[in-house]
C-alpha atoms as a PDB file:
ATOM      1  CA  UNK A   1     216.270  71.599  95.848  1.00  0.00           C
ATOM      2  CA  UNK A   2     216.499  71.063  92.202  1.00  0.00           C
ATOM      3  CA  UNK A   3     218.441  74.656  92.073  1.00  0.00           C
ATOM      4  CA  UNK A   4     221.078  73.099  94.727  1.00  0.00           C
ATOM      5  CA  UNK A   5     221.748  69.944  92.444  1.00  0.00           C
ATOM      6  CA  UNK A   6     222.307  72.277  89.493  1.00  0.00           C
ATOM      7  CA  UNK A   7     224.692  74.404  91.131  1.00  0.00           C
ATOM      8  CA  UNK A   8     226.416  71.150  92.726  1.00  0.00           C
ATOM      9  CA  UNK A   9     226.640  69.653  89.312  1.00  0.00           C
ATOM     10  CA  UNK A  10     227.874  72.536  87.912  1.00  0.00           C
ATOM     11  CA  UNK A  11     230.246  72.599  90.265  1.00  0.00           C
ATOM     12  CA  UNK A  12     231.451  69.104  90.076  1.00  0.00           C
ATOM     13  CA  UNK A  13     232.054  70.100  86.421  1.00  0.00           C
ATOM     14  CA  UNK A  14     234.304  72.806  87.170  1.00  0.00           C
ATOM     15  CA  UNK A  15     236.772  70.269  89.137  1.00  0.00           C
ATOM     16  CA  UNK A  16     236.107  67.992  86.080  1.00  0.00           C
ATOM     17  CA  UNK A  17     238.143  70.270  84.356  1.00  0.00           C
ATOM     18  CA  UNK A  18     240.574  71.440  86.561  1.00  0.00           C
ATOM     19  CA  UNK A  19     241.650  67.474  87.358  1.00  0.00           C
ATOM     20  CA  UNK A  20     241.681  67.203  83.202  1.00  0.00           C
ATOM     21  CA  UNK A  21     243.953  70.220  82.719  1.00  0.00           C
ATOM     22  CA  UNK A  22     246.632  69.113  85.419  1.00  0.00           C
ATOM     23  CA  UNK A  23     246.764  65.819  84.113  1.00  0.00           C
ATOM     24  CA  UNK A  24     246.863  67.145  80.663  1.00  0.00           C
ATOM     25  CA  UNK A  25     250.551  68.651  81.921  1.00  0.00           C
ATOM     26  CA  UNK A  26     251.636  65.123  83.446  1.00  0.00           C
ATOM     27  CA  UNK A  27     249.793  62.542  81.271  1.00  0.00           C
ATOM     28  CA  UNK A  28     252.104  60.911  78.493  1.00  0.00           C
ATOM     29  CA  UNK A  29     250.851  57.378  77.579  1.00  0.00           C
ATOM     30  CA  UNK A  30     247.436  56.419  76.846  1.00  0.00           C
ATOM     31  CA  UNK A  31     248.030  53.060  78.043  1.00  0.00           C
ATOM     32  CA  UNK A  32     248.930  53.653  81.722  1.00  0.00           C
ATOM     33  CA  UNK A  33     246.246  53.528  84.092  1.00  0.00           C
ATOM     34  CA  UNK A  34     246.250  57.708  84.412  1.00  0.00           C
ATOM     35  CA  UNK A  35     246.217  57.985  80.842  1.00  0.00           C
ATOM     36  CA  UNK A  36     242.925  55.670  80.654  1.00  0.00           C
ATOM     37  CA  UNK A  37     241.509  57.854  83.287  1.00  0.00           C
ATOM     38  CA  UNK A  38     242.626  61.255  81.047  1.00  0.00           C
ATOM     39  CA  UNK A  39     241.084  59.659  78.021  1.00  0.00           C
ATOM     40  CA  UNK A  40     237.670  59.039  79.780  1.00  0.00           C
ATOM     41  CA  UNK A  41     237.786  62.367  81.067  1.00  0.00           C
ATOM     42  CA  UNK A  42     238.268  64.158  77.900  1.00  0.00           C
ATOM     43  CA  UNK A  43     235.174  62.560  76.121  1.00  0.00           C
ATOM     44  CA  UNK A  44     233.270  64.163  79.344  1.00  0.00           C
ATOM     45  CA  UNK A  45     235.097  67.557  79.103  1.00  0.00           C
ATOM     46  CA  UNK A  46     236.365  68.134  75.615  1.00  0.00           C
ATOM     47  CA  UNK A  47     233.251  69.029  74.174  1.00  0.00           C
ATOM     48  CA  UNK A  48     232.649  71.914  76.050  1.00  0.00           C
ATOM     49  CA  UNK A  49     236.168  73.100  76.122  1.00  0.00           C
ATOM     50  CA  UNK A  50     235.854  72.544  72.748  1.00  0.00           C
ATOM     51  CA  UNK A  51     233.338  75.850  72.459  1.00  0.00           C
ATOM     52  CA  UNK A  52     235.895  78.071  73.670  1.00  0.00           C
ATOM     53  CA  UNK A  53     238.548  76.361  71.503  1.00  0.00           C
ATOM     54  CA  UNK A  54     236.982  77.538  68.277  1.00  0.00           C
ATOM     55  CA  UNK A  55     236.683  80.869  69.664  1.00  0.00           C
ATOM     56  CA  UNK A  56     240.007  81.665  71.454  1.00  0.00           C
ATOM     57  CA  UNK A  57     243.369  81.231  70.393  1.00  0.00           C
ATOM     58  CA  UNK A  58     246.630  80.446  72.430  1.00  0.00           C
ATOM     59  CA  UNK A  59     247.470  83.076  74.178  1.00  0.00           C
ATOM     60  CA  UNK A  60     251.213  83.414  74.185  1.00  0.00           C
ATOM     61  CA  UNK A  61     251.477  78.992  73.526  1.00  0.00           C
ATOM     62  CA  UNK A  62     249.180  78.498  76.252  1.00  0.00           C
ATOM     63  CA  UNK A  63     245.643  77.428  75.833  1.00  0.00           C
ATOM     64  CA  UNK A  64     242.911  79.490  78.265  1.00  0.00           C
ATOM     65  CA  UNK A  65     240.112  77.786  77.085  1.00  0.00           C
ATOM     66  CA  UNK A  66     239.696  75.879  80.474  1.00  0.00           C
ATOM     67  CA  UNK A  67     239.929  79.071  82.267  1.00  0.00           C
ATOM     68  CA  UNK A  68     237.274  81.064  80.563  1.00  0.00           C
ATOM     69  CA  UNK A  69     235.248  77.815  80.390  1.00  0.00           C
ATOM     70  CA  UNK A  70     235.341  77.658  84.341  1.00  0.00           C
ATOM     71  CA  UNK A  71     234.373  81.302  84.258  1.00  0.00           C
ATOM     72  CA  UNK A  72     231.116  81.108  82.464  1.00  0.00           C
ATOM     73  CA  UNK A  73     230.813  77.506  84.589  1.00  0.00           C
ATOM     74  CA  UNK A  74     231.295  79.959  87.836  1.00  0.00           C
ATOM     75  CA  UNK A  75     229.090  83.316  86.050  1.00  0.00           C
ATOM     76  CA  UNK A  76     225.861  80.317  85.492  1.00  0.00           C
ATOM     77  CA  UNK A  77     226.504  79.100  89.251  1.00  0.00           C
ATOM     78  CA  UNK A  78     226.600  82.303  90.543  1.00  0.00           C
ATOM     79  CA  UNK A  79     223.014  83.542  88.116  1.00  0.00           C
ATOM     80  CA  UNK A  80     221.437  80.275  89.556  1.00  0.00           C
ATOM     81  CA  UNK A  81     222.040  81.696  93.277  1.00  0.00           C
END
C-alpha cells in the first residue's frame, strides 16, 4: 500500500513537470492568472530540476533537464515495482 502511494506520487510529479514545461513555452506575464499558477508551480518543481540544471547544459539552446529529470522520476518508479 505504502509502495502504491509512492509510485502514485511519483507519478503525479512527473505530470508536475510536464504541465510546468508546456506552460514554460506559453507563459509570459506573471500577473495573469496562468502565470500565478506557473509561479506556484515552479517553487514545487524548480528545485529538483534544478539538480540536473547544474549538471547539464543546453543542448543545442534547449534545456533537457526536465527530460532526464522525468527519467530518473520514471527509473525510481519503475525500481519501486
Amino acid at each position: 500500500m505504502l509502495h502504491t502511494l509512492i509510485s502514485r506520487l511519483i507519478y503525479a510529479y512527473e505530470i508536475l513537470i510536464i504541465v510546468y514545461t508546456i506552460l514554460s513555452w506559453f507563459v509570459r506575464s506573471a500577473d495573469s492568472p496562468v502565470g500565478e499558477f506557473y509561479g506556484a508551480l515552479g517553487k514545487l518543481v524548480e528545485p529538483y530540476l534544478r539538480l540536473f540544471r547544474r549538471i547539464l547544459p543546453p543542448f543545442g539552446g534547449v534545456d533537457v533537464s526536465p527530460m532526464v529529470a522525468i527519467l530518473v522520476l520514471w527509473l525510481l518508479r519503475r525500481f519501486l515495482i
